[in-house]
PDB file of N, CA and C in Angstrom:
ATOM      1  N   UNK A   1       0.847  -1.175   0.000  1.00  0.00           N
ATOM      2  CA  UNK A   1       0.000   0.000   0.000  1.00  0.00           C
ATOM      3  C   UNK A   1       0.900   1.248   0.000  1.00  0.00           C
ATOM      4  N   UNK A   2       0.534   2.386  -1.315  1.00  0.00           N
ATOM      5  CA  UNK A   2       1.777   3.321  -1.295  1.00  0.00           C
ATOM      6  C   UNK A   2       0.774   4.213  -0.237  1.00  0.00           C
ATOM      7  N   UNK A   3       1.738   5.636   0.166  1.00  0.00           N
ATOM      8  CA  UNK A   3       1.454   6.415   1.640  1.00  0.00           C
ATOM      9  C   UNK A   3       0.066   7.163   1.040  1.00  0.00           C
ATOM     10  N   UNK A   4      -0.455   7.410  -0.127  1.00  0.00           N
ATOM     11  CA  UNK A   4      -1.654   7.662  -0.971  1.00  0.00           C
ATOM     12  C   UNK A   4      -2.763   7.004  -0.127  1.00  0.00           C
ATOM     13  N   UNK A   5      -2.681   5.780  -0.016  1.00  0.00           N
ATOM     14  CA  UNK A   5      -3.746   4.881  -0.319  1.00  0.00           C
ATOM     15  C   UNK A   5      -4.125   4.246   1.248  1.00  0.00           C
ATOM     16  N   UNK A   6      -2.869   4.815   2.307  1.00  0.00           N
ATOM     17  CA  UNK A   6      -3.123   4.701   3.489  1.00  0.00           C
ATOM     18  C   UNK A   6      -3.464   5.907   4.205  1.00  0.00           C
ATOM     19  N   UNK A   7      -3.389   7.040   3.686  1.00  0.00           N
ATOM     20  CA  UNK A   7      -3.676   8.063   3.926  1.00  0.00           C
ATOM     21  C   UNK A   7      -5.080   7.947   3.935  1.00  0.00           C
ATOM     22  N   UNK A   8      -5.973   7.584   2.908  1.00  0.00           N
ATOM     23  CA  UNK A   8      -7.186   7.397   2.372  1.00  0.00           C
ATOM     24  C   UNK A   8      -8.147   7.158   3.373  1.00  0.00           C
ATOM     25  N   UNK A   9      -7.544   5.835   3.787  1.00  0.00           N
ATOM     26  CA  UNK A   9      -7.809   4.197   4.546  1.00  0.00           C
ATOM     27  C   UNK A   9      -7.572   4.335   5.914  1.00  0.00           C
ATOM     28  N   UNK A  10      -6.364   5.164   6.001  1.00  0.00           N
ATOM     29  CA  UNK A  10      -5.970   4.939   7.848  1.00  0.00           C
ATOM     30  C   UNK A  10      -6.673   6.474   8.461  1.00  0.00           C
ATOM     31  N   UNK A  11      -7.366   6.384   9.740  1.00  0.00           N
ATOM     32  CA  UNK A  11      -7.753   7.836  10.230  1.00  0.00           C
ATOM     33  C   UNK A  11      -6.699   8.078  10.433  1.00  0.00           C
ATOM     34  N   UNK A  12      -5.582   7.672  11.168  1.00  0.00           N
ATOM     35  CA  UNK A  12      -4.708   8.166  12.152  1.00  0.00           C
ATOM     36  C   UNK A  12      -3.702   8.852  10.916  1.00  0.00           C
ATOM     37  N   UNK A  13      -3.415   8.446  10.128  1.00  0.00           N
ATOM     38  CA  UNK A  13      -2.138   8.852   8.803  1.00  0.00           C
ATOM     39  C   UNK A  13      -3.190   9.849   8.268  1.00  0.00           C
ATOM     40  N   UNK A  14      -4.425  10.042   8.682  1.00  0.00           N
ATOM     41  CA  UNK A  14      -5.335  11.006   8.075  1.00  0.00           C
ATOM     42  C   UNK A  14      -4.772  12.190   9.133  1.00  0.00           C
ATOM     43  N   UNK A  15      -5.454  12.061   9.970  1.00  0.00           N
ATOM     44  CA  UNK A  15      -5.336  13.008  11.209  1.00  0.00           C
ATOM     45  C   UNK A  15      -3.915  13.682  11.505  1.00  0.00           C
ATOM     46  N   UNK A  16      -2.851  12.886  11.178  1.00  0.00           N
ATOM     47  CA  UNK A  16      -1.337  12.956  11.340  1.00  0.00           C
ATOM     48  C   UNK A  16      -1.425  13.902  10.044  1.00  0.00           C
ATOM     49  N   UNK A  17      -1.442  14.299   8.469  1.00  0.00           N
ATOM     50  CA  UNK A  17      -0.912  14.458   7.880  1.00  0.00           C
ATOM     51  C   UNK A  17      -1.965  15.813   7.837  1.00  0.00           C
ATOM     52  N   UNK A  18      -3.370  16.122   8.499  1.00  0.00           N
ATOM     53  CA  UNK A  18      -3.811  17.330   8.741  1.00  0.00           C
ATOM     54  C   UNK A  18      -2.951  18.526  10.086  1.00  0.00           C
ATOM     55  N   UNK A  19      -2.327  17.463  10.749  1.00  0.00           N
ATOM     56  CA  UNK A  19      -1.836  18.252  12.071  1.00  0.00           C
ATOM     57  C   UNK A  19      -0.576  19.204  11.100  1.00  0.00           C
ATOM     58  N   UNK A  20       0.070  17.937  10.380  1.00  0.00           N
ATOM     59  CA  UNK A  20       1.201  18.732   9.684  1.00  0.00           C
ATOM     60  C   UNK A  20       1.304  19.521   8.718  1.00  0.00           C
ATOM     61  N   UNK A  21      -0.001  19.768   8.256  1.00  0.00           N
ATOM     62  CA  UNK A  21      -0.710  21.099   7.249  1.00  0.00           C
ATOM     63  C   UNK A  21      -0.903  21.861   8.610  1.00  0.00           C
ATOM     64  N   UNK A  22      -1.541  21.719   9.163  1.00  0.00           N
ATOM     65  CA  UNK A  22      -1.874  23.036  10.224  1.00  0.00           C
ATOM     66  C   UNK A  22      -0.556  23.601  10.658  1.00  0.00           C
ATOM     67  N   UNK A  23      -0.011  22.800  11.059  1.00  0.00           N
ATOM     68  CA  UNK A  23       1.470  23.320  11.763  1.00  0.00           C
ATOM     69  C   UNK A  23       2.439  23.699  10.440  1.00  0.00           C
ATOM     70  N   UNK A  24       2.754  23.743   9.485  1.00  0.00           N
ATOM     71  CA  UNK A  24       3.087  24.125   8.504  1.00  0.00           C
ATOM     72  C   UNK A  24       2.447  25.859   8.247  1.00  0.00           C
ATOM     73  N   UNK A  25       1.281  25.714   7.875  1.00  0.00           N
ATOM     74  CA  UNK A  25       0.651  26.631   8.042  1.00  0.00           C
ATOM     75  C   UNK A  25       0.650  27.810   9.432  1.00  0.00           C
ATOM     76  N   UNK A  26       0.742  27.164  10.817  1.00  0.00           N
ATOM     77  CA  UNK A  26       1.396  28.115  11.755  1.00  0.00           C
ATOM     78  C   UNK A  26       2.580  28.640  11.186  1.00  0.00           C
ATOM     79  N   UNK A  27       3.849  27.879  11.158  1.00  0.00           N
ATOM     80  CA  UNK A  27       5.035  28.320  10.931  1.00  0.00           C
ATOM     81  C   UNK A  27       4.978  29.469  10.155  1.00  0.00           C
ATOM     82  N   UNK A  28       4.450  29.662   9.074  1.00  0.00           N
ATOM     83  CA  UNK A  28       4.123  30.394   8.037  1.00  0.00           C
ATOM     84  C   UNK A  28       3.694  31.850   8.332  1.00  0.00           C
ATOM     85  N   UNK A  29       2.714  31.958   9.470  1.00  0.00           N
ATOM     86  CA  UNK A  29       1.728  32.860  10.143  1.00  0.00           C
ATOM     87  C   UNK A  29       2.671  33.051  10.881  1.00  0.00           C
ATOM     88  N   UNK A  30       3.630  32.781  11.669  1.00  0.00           N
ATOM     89  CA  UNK A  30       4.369  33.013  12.480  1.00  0.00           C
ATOM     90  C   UNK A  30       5.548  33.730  12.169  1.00  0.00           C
ATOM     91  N   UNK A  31       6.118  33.130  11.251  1.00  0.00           N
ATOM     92  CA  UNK A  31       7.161  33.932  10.276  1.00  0.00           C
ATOM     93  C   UNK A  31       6.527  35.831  10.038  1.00  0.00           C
ATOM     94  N   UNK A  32       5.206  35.523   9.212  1.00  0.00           N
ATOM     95  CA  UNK A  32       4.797  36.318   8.932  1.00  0.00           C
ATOM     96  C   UNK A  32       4.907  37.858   9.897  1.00  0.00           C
ATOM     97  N   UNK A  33       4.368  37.117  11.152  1.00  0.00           N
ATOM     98  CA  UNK A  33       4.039  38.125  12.632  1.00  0.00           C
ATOM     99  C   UNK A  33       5.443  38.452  12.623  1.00  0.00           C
ATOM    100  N   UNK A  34       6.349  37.792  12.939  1.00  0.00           N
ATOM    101  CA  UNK A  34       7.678  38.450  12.864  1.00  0.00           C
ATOM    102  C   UNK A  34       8.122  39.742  12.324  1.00  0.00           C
ATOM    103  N   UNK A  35       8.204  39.370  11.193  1.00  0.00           N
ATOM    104  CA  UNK A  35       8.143  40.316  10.206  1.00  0.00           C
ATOM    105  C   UNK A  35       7.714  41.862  10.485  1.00  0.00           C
ATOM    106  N   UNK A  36       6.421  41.532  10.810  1.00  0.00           N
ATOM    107  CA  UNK A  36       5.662  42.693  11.208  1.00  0.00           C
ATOM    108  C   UNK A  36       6.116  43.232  12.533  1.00  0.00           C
ATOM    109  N   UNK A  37       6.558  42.530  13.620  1.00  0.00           N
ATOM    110  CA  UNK A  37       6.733  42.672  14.422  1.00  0.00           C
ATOM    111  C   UNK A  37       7.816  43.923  14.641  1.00  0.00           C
ATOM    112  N   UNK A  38       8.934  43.345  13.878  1.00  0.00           N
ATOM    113  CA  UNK A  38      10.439  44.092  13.696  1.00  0.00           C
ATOM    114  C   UNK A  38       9.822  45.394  13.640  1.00  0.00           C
ATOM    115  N   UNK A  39       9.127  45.665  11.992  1.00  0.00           N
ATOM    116  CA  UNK A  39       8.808  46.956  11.644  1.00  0.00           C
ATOM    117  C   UNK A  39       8.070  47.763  12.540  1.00  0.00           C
ATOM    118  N   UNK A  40       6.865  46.775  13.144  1.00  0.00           N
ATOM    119  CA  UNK A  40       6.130  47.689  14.190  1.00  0.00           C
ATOM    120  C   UNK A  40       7.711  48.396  15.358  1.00  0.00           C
ATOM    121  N   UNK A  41       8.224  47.956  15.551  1.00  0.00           N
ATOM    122  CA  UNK A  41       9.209  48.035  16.735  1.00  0.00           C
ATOM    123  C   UNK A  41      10.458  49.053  16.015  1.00  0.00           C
ATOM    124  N   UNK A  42      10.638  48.968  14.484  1.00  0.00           N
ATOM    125  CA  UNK A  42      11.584  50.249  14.064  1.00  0.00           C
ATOM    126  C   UNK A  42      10.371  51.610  14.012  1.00  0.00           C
ATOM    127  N   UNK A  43       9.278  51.104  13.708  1.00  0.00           N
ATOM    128  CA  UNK A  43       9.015  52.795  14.043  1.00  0.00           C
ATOM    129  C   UNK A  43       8.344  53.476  15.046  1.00  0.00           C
ATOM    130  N   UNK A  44       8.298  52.303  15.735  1.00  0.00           N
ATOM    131  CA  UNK A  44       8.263  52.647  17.405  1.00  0.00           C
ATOM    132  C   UNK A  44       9.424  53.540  18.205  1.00  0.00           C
ATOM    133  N   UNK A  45      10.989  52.916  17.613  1.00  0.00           N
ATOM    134  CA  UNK A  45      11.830  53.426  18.074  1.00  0.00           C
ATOM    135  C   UNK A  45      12.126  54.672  17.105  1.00  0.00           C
ATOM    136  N   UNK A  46      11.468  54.881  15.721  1.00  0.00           N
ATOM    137  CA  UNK A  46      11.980  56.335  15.222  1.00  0.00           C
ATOM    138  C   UNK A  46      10.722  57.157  15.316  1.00  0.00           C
ATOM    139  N   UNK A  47       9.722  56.752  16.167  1.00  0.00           N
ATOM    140  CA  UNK A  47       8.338  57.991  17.216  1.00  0.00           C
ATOM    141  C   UNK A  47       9.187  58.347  17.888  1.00  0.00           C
ATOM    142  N   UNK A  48       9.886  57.321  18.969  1.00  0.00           N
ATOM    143  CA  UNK A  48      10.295  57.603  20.135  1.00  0.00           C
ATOM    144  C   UNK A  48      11.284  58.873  20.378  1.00  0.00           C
ATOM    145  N   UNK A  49      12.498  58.792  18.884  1.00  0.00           N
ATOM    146  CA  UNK A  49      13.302  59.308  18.877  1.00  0.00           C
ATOM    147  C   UNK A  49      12.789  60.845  18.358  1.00  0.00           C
ATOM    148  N   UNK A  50      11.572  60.768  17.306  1.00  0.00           N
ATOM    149  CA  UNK A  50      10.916  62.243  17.048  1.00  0.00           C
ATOM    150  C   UNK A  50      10.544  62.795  18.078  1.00  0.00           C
ATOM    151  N   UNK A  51       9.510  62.126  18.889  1.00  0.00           N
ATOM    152  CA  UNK A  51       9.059  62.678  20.004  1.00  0.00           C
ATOM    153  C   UNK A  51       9.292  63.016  21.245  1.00  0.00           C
ATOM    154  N   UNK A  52      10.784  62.144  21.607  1.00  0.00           N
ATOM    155  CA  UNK A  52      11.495  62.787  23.136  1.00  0.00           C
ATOM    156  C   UNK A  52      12.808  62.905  22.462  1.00  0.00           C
ATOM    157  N   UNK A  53      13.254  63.866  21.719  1.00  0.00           N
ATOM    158  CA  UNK A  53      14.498  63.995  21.225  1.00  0.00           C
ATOM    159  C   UNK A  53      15.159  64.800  22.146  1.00  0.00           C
ATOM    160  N   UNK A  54      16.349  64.921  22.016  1.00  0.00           N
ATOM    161  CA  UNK A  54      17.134  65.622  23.065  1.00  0.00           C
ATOM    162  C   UNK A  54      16.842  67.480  23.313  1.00  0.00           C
ATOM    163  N   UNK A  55      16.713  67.976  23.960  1.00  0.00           N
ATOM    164  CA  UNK A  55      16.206  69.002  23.863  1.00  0.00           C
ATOM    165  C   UNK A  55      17.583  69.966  24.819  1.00  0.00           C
ATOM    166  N   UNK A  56      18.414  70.676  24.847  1.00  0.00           N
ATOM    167  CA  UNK A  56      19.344  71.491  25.859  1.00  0.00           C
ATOM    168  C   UNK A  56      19.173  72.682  26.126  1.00  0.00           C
ATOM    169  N   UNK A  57      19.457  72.863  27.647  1.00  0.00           N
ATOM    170  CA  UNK A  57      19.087  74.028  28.140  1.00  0.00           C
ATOM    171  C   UNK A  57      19.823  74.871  28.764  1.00  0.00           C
ATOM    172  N   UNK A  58      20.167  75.925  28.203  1.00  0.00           N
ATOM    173  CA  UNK A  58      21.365  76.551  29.134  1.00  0.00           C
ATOM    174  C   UNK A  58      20.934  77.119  30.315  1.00  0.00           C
ATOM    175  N   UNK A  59      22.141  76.845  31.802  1.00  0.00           N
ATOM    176  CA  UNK A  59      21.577  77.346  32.701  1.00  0.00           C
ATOM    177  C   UNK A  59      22.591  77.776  33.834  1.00  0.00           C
ATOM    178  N   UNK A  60      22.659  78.336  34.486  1.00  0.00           N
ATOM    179  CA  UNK A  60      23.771  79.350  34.964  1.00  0.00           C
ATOM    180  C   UNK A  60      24.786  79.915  34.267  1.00  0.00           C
ATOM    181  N   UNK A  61      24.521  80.622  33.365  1.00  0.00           N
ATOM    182  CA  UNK A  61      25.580  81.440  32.952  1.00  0.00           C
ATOM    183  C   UNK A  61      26.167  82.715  33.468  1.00  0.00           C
ATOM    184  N   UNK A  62      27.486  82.627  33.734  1.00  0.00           N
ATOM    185  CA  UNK A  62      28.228  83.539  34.736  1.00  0.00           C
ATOM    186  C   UNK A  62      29.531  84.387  33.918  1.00  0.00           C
ATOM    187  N   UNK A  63      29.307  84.983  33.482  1.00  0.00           N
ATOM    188  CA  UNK A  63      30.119  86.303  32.790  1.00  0.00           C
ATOM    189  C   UNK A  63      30.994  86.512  33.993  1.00  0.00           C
ATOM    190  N   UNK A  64      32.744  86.676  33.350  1.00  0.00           N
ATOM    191  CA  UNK A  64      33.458  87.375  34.359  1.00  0.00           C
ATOM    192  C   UNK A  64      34.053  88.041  33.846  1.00  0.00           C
ATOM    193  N   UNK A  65      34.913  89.473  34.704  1.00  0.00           N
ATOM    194  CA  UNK A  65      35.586  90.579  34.170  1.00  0.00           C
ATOM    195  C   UNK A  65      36.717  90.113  33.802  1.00  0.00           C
ATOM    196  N   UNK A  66      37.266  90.305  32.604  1.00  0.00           N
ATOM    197  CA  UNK A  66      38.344  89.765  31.516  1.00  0.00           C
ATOM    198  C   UNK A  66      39.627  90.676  32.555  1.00  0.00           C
ATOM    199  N   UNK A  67      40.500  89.789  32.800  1.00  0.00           N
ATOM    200  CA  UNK A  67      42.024  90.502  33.342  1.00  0.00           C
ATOM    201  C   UNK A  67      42.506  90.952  32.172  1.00  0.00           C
ATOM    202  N   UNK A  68      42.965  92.689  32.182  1.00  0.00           N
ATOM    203  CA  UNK A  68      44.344  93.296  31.456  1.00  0.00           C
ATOM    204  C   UNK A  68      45.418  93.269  31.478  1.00  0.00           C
ATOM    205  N   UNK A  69      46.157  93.283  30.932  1.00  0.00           N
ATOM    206  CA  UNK A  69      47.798  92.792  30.494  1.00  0.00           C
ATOM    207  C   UNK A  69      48.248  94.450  30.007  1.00  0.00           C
ATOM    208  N   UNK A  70      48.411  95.168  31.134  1.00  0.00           N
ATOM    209  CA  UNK A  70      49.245  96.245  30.877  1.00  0.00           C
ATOM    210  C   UNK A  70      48.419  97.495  30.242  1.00  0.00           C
ATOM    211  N   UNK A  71      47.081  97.549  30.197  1.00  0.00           N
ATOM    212  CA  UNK A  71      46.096  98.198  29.706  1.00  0.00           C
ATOM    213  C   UNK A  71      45.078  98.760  31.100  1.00  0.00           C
ATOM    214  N   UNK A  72      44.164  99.935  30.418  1.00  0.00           N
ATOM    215  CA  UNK A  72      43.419  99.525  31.749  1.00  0.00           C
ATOM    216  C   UNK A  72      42.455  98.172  32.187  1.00  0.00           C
ATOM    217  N   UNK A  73      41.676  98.534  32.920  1.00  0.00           N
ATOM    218  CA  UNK A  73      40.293  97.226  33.141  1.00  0.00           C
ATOM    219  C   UNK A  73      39.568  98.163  32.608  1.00  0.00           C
ATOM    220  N   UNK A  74      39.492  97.057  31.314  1.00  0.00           N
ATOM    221  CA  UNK A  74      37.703  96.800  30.716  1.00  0.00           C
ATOM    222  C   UNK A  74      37.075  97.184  31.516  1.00  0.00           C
ATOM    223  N   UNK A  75      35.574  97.320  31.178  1.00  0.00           N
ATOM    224  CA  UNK A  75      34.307  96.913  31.782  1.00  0.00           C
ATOM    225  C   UNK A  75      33.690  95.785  30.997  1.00  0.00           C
ATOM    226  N   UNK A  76      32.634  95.170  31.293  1.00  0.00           N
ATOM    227  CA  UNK A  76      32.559  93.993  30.774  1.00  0.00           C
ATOM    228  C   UNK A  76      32.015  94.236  29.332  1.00  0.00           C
ATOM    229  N   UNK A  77      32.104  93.389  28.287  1.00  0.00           N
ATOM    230  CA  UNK A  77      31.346  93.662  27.205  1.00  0.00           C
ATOM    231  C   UNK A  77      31.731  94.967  26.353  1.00  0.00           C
ATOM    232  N   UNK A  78      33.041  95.275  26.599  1.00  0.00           N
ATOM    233  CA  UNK A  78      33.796  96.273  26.141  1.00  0.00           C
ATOM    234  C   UNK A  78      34.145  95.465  24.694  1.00  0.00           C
ATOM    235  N   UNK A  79      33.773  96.493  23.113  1.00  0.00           N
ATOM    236  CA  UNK A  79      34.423  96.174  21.979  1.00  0.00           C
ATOM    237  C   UNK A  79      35.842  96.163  21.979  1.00  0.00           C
ATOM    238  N   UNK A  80      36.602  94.721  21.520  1.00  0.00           N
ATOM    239  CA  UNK A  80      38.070  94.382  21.306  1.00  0.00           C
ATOM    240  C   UNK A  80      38.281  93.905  22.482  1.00  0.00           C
ATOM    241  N   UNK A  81      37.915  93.238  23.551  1.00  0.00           N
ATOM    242  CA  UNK A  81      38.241  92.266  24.379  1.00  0.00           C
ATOM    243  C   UNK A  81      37.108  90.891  25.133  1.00  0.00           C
ATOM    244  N   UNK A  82      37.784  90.209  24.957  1.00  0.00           N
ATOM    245  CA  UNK A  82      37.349  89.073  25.001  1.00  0.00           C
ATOM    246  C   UNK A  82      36.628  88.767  26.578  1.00  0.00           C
ATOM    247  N   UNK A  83      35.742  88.170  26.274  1.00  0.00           N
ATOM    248  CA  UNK A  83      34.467  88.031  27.147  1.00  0.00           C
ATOM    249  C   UNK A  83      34.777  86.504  27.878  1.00  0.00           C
ATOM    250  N   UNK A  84      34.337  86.141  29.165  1.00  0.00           N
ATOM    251  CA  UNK A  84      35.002  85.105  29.570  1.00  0.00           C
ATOM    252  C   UNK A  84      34.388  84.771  30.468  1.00  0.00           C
ATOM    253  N   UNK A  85      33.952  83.253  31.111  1.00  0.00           N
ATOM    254  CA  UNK A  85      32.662  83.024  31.845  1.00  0.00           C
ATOM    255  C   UNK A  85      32.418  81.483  31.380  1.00  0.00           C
ATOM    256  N   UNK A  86      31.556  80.987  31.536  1.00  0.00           N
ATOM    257  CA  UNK A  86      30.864  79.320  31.845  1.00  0.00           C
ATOM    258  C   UNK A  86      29.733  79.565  31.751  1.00  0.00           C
ATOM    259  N   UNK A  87      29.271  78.398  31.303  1.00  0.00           N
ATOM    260  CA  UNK A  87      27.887  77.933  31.174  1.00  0.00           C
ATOM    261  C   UNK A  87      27.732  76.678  31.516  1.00  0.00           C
ATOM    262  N   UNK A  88      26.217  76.375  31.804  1.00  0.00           N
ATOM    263  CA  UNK A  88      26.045  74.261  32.151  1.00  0.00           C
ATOM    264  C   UNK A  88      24.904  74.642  31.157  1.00  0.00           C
ATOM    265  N   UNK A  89      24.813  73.437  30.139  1.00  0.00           N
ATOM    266  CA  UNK A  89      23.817  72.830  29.661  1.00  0.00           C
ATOM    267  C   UNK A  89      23.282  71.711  29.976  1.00  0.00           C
ATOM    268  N   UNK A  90      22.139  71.951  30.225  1.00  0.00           N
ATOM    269  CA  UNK A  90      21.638  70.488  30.630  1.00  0.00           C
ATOM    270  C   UNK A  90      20.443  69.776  29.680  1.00  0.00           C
ATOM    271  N   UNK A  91      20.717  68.672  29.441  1.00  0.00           N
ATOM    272  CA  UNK A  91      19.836  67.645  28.602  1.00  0.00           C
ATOM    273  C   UNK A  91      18.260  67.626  29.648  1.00  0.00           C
ATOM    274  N   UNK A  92      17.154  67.995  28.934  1.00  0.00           N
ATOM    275  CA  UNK A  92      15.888  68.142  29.348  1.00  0.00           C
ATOM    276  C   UNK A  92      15.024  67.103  28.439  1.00  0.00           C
ATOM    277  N   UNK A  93      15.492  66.701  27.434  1.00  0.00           N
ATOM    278  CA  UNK A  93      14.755  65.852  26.381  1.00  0.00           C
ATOM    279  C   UNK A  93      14.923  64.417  26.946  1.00  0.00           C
ATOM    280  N   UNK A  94      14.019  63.503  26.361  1.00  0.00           N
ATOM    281  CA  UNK A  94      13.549  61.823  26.644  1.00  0.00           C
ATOM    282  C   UNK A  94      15.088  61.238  26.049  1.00  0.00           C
ATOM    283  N   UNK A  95      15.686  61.727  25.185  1.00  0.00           N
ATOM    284  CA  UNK A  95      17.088  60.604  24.727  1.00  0.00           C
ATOM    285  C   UNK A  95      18.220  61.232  25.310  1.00  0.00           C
ATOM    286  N   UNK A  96      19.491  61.083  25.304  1.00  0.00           N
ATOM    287  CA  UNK A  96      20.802  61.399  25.523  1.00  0.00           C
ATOM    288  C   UNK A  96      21.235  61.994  24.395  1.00  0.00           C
ATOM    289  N   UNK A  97      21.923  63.419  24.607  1.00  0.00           N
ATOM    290  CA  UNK A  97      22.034  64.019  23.645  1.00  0.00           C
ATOM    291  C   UNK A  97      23.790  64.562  23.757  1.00  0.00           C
ATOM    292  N   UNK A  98      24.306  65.521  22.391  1.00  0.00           N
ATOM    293  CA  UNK A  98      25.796  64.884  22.601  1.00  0.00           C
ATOM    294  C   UNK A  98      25.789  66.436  21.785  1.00  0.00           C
ATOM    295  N   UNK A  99      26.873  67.532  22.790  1.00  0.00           N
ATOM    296  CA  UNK A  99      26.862  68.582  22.158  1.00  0.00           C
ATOM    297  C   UNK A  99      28.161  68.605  20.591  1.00  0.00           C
ATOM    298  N   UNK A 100      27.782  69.241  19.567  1.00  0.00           N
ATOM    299  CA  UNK A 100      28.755  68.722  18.597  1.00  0.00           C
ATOM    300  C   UNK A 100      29.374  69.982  18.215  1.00  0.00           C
ATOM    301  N   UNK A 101      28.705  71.423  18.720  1.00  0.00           N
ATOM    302  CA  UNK A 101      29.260  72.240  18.546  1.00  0.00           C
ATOM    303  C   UNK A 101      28.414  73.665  19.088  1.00  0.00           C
ATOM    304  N   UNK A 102      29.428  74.197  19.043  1.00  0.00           N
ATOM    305  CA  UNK A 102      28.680  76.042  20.266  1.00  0.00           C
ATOM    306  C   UNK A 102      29.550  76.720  19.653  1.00  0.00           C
ATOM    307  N   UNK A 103      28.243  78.301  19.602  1.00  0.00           N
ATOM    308  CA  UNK A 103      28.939  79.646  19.016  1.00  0.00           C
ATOM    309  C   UNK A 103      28.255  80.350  20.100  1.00  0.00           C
ATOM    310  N   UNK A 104      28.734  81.065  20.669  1.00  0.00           N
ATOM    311  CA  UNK A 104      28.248  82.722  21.534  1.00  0.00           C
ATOM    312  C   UNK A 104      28.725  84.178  20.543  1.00  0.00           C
ATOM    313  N   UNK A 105      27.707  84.758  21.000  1.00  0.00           N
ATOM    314  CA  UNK A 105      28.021  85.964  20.372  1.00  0.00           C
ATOM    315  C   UNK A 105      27.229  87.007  21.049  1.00  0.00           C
ATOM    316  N   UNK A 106      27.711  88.111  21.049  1.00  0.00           N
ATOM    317  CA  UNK A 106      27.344  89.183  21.852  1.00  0.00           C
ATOM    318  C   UNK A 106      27.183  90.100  20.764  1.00  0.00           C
ATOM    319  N   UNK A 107      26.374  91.065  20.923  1.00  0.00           N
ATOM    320  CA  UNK A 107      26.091  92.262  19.854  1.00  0.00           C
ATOM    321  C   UNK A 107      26.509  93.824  20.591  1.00  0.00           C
ATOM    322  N   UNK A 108      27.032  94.160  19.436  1.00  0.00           N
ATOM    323  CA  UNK A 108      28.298  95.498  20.645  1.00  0.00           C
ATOM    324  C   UNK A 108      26.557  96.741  20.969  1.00  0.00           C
ATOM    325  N   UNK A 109      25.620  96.340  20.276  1.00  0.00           N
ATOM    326  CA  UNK A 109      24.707  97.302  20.870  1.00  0.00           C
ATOM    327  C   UNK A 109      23.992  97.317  22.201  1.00  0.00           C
ATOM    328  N   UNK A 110      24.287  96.241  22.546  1.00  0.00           N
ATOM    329  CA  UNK A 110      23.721  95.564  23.953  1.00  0.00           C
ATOM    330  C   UNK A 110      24.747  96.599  24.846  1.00  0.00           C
ATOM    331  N   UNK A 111      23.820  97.461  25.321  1.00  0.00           N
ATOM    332  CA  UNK A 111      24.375  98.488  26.732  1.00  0.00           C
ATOM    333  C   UNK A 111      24.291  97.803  28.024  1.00  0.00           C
ATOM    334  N   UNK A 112      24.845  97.175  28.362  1.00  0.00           N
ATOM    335  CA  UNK A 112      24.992  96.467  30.357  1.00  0.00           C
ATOM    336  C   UNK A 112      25.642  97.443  30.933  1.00  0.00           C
ATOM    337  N   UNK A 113      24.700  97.748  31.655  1.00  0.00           N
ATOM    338  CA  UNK A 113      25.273  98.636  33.522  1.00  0.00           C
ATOM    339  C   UNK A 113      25.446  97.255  34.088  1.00  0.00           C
ATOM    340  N   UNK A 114      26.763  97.396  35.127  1.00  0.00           N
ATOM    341  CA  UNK A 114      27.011  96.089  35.762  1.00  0.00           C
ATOM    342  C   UNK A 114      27.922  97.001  36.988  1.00  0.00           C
ATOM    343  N   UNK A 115      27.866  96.675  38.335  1.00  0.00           N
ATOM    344  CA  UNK A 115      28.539  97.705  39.413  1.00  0.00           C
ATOM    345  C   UNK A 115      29.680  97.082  39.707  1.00  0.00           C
TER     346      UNK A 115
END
């Protein structure tokens, strides 16, 4: 008897060779979910990254009076000498963020009284 003709004839080689269509068929569905899965999960992580992106905040900034070298003393914010002082930035946004570059600039119209 070829596996045809017992398939036919036997429940059990019946029943056996439906389990292994079904489960074939899982594998398949399963693969599939995968798949989907990944993608659901890359643009989960590029929401995540739109929506809590790093955000920086400057905060204590402390201006100090520039020392002269044989000149008088400045006052602060004097045109032709250099301005000098610290800042903290601090990361306020959902990711870790990585400073890659800073410019300050002062505008010589800005009048400061300072005692």
């Amino acid at each position: 008897m070829d596996w045809c003709q017992k398939l036919v004839t036997d429940p059990v080689a019946s029943f056996t060779a439906a389990v292994a269509v079904f489960t074939l068929a899982l594998v398949g569905v399963g693969g599939w979910q995968a798949r989907r899965l990944r993608q659901t999960v890359e643009l989960t992580r590029e929401d995540i990254a739109f929506n809590y992106r790093p955000k920086l905040r400057v905060r204590n900034v402390v201006v100090t009076q520039p020392r002269a070298i044989n000149t008088p003393q400045p006052g602060l914010f004097q045109r032709g000498y250099l301005v000098m002082g610290q800042l903290y930035a601090v990361n306020v946004g959902g990711t870790p963020a990585s400073i890659t570059e800073s410019h300050v600039r002062f505008s010589t119209r800005i009048k400061a009284v300072f005692p």
